[in-house]
N, C-alpha and C. Protein backbone atom coordinates (compact mmCIF):
# COMPACT_ATOMS: atom_id res chain seq x y z
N UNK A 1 118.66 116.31 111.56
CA UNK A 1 117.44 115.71 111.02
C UNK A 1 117.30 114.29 111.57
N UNK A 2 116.10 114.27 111.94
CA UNK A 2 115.88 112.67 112.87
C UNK A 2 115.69 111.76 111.91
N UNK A 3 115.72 110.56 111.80
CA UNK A 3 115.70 109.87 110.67
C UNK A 3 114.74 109.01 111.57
N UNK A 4 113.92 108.31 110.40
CA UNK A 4 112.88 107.07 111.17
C UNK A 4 113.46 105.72 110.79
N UNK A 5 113.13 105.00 112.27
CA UNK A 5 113.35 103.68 112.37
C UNK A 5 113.32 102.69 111.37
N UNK A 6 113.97 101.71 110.48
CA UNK A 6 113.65 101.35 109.49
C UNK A 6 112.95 100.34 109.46
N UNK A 7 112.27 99.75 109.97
CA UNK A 7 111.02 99.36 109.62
C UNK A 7 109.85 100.50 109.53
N UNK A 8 109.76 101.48 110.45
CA UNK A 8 108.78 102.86 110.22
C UNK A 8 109.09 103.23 108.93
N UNK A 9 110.41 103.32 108.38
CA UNK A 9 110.44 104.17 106.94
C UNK A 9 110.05 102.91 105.79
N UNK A 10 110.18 101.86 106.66
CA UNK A 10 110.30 100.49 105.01
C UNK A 10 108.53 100.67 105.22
N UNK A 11 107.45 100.61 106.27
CA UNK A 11 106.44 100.70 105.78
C UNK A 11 105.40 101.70 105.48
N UNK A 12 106.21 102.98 105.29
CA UNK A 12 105.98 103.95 104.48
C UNK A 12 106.10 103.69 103.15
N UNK A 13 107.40 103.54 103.04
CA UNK A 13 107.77 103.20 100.94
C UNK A 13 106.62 102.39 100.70
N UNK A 14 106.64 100.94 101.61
CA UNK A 14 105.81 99.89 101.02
C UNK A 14 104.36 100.13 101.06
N UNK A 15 103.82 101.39 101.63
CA UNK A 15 102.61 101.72 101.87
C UNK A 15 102.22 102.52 100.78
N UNK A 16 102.93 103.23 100.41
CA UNK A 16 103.22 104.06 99.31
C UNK A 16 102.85 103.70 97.72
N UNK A 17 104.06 102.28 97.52
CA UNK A 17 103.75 101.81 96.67
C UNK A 17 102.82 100.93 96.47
N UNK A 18 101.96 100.76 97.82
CA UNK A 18 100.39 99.81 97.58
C UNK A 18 99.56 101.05 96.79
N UNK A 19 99.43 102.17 97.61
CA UNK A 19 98.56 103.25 96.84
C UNK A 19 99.03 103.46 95.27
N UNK A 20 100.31 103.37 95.00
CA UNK A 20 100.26 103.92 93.94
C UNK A 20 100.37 102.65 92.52
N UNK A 21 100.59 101.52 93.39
CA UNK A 21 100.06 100.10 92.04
C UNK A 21 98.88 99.86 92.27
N UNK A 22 97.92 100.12 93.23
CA UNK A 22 96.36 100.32 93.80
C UNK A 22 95.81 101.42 92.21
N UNK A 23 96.36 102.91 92.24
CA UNK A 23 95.97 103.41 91.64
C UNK A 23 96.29 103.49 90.18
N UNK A 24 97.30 102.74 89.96
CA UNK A 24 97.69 102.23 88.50
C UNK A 24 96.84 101.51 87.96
N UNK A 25 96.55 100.45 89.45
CA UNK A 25 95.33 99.25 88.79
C UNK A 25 94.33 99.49 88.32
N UNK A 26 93.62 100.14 89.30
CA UNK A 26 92.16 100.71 88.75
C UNK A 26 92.12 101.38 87.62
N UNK A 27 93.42 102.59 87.60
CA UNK A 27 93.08 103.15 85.89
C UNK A 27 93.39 102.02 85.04
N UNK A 28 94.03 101.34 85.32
CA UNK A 28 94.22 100.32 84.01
C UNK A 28 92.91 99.69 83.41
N UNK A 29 91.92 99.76 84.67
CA UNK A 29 91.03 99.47 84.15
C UNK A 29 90.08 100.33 83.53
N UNK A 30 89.67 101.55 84.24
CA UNK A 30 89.19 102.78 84.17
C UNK A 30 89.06 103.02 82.24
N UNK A 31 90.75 103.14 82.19
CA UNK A 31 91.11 104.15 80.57
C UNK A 31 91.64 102.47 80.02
N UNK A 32 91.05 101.78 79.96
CA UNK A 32 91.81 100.69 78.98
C UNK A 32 91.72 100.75 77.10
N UNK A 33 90.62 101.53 77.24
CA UNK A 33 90.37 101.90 75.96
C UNK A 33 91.60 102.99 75.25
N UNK A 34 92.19 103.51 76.19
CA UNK A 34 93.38 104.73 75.74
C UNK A 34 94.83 103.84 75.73
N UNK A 35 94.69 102.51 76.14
CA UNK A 35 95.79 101.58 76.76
C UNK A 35 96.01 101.00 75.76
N UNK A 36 97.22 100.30 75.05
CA UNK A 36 97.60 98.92 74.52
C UNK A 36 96.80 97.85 74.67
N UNK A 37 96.24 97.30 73.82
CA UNK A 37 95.27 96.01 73.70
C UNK A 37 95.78 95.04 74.86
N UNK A 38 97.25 94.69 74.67
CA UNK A 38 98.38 94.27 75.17
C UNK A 38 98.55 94.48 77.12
N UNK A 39 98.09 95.56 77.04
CA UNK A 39 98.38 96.07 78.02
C UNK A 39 97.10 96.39 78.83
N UNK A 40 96.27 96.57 78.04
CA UNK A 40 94.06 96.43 78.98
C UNK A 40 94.05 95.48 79.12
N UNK A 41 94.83 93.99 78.42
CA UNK A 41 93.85 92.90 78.85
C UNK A 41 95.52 92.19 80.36
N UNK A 42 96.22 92.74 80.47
CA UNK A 42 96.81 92.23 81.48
C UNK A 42 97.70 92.97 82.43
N UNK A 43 97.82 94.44 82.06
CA UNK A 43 98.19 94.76 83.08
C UNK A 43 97.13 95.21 84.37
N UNK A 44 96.29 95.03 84.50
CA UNK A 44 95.21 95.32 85.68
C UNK A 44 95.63 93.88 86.60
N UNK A 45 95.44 92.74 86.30
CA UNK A 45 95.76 91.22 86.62
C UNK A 45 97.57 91.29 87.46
N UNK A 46 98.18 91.71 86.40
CA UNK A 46 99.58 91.50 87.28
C UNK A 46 99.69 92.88 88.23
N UNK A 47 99.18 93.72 88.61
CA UNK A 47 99.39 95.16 89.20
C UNK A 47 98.78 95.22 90.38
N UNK A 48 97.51 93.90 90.62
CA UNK A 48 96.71 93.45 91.35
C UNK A 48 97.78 92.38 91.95
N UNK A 49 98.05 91.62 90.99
CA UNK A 49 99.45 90.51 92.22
C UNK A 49 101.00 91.82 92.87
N UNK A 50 100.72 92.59 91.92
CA UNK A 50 102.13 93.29 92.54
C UNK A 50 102.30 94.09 93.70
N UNK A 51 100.45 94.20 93.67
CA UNK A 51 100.07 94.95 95.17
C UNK A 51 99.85 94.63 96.18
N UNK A 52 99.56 92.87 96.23
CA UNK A 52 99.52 91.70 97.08
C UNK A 52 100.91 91.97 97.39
N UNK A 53 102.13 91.49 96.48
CA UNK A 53 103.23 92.01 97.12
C UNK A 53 103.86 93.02 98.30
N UNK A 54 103.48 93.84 97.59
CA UNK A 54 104.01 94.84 98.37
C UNK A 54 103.24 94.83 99.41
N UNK A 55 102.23 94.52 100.26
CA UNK A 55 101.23 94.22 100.86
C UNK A 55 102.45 93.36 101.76
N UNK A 56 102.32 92.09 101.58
CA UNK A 56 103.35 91.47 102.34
C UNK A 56 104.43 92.08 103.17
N UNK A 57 105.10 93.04 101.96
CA UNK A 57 106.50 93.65 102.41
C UNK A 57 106.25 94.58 103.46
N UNK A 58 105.13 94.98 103.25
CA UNK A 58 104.45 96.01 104.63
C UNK A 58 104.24 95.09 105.99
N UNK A 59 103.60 94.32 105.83
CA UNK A 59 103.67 93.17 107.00
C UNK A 59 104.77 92.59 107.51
N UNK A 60 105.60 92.70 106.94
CA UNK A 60 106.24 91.61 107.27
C UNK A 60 107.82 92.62 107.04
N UNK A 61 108.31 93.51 107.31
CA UNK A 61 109.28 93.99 107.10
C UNK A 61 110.64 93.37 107.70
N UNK A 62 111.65 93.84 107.30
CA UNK A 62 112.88 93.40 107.72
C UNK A 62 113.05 91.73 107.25
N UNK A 63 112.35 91.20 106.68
CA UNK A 63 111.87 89.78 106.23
C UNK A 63 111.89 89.87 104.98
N UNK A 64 113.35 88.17 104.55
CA UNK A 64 113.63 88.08 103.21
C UNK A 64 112.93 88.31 102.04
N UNK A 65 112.63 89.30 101.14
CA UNK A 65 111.99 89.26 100.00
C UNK A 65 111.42 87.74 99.41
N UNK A 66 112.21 86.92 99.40
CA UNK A 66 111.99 85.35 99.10
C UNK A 66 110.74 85.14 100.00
N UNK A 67 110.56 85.75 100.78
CA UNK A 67 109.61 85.11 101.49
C UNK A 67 108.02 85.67 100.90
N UNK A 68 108.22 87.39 101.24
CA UNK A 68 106.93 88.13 100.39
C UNK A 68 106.56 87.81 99.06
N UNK A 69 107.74 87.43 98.01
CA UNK A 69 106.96 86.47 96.96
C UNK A 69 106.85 85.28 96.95
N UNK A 70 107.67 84.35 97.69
CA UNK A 70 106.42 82.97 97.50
C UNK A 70 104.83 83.30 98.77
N UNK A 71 104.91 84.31 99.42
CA UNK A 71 103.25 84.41 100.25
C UNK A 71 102.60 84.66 99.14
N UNK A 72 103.40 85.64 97.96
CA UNK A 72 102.57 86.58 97.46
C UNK A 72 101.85 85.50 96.14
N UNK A 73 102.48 84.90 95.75
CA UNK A 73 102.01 83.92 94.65
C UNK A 73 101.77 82.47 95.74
N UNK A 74 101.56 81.99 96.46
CA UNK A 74 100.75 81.25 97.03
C UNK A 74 99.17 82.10 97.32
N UNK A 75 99.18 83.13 97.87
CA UNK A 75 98.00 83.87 98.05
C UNK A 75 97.05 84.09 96.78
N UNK A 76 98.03 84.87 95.72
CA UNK A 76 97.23 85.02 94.35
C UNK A 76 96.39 83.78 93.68
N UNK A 77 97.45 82.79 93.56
CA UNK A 77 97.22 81.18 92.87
C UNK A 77 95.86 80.93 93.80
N UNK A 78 95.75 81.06 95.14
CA UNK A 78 94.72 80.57 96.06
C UNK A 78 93.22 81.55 95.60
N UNK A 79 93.91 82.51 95.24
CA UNK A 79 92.50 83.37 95.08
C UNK A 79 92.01 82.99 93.61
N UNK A 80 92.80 82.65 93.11
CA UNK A 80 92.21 81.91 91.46
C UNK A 80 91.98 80.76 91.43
N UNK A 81 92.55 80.10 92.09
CA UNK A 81 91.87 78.36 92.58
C UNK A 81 90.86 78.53 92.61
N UNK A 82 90.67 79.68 93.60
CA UNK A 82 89.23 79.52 94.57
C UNK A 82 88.20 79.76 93.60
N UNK A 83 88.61 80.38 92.54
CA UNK A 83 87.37 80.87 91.70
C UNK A 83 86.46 79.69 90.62
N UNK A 84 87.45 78.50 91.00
CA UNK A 84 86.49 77.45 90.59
C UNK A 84 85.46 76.58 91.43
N UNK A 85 85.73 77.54 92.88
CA UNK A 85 84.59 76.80 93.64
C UNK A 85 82.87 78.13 93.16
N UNK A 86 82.05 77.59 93.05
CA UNK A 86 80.95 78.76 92.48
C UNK A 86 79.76 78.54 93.28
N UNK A 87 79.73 78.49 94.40
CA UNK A 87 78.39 78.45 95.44
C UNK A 87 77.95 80.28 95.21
N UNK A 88 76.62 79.91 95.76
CA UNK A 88 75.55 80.76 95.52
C UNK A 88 76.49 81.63 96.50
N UNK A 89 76.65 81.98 97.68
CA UNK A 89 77.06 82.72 98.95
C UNK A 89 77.98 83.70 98.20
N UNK A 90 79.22 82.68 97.45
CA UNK A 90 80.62 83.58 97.33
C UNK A 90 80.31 84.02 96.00
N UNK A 91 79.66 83.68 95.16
CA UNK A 91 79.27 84.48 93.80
C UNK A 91 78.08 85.40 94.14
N UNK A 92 77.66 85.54 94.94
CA UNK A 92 76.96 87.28 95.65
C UNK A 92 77.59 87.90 96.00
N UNK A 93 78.95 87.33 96.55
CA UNK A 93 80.03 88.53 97.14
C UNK A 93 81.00 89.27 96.06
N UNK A 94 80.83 87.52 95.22
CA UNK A 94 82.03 88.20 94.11
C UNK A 94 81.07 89.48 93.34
N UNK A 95 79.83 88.90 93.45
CA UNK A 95 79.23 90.58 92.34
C UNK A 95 79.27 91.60 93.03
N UNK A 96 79.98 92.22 94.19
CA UNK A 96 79.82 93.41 94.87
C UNK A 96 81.76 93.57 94.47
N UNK A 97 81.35 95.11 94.48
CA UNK A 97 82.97 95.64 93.73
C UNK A 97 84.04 95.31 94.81
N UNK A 98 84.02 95.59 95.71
CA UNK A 98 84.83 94.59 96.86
C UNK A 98 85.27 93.12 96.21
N UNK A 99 84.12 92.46 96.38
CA UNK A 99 84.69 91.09 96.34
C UNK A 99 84.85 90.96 94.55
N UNK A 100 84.58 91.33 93.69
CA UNK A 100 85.46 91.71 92.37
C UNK A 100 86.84 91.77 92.40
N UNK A 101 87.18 92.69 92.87
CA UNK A 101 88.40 93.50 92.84
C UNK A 101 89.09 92.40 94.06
N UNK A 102 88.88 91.63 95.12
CA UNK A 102 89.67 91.11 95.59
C UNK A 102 89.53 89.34 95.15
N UNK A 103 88.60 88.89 95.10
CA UNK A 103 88.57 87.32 94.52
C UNK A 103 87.83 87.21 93.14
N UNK A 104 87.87 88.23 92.26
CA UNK A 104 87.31 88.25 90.65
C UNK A 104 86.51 87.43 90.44
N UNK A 105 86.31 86.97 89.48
CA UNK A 105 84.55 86.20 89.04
C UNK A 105 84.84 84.96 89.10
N UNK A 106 85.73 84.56 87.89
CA UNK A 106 85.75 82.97 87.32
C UNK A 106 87.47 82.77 86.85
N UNK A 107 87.53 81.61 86.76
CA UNK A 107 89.12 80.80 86.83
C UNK A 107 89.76 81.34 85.42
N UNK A 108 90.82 81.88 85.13
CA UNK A 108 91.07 81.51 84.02
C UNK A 108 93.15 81.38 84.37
N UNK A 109 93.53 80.59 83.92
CA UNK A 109 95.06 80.29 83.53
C UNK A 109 96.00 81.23 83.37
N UNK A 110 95.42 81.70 82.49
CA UNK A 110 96.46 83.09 82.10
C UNK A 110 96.42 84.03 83.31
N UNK A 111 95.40 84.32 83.99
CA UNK A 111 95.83 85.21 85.30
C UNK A 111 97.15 84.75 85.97
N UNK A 112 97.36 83.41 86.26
CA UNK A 112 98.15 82.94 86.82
C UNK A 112 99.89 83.20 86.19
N UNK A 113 99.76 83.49 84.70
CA UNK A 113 100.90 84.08 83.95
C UNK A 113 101.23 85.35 84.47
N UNK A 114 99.66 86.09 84.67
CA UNK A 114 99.81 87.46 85.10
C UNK A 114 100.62 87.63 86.28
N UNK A 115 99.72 87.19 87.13
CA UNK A 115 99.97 87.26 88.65
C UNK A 115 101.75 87.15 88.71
N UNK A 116 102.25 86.09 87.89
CA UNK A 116 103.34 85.67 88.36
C UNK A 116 104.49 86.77 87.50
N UNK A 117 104.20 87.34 86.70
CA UNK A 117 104.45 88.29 85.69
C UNK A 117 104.58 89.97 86.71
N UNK A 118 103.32 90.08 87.12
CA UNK A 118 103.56 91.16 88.34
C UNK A 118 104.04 91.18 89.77
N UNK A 119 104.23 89.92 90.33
CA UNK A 119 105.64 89.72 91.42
C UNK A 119 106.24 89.42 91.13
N UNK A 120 106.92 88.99 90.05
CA UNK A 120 108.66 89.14 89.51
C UNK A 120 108.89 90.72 89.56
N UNK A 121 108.20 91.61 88.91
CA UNK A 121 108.15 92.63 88.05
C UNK A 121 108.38 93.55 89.97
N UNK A 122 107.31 93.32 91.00
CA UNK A 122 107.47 93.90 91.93
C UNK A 122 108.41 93.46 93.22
N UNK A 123 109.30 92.43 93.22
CA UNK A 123 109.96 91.72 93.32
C UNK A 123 111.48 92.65 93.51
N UNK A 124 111.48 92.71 91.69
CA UNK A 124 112.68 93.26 90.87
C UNK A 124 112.70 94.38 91.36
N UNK A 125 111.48 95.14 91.28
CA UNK A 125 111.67 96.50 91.75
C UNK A 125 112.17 96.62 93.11
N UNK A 126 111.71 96.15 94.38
CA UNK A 126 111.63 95.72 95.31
C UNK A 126 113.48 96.00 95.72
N UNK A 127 113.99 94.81 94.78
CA UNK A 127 115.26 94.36 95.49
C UNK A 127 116.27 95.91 94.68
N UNK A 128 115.67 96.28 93.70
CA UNK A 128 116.73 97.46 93.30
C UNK A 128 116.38 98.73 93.48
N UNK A 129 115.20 99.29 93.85
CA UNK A 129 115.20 100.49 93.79
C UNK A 129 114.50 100.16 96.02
N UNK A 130 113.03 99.92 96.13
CA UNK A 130 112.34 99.99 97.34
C UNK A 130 113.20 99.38 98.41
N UNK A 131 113.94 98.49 98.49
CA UNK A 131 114.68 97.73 99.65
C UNK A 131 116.07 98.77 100.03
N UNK A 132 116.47 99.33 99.15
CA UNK A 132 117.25 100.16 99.12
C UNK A 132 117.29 101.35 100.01
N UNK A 133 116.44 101.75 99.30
CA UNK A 133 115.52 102.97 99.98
C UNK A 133 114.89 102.63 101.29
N UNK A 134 114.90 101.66 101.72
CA UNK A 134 114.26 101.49 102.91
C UNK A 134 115.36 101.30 104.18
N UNK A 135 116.60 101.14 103.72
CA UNK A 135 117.41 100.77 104.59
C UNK A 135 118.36 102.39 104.79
């Protein structure tokens, strides 16, 4: 049995697990009403930073984890910064589900709990179960 190159197999896993915290996210939003109060109002927010993650780890393979989470929470923090700039241009983009789902509406703090809440969380996973598996 041929085995694939490990960067070919690390950005499979990591491709993998974009689709499948991709598709966690959206239902989180989808069924939040079937969800933990607890859990509609923040797991969509950190599942969205955890997929930025893994995002990285796809790019950037064979490359220290330390590195994919500080990109990954410099990137997130930047996309919530940004949401206190409010020109006419980027709040037309933000109302199209695209630019929703990738730079959200307006600033709030607690995302930033989130965000940092779902790359620990994908991080952790990362270094014990996906890095593993990839080697």
């Amino acid at each position: 049995m041929q085995r694939f190159p490990v960067n070919r197999r690390s950005r499979i896993i990591y491709g993998c697990a974009i689709l499948i915290t991709v598709v966690s996210g959206l239902c989180s939003r989808a069924y939040a009403d079937y969800l933990p109060s607890f859990a509609a109002a923040h797991l969509g927010d950190a599942l969205w930073a955890a997929m930025v993650y893994f995002g990285f780890r796809l790019l950037l393979p064979g490359r220290p984890l330390v590195l994919a989470f500080a990109l990954s929470v410099l990137f997130s923090f930047s996309i919530e910064f940004s949401q206190l700039y409010q020109a006419a241009w980027i709040n037309g983009w933000r109302a199209t589900l695209p630019g929703r789902l990738i730079l959200g509406r307006g600033f709030l703090w607690i995302d930033l709990v989130r965000y940092t809440a779902g790359i620990c969380t994908a991080c952790a996973l990362d270094r014990f179960f996906l890095n593993r598996a990839s080697t």
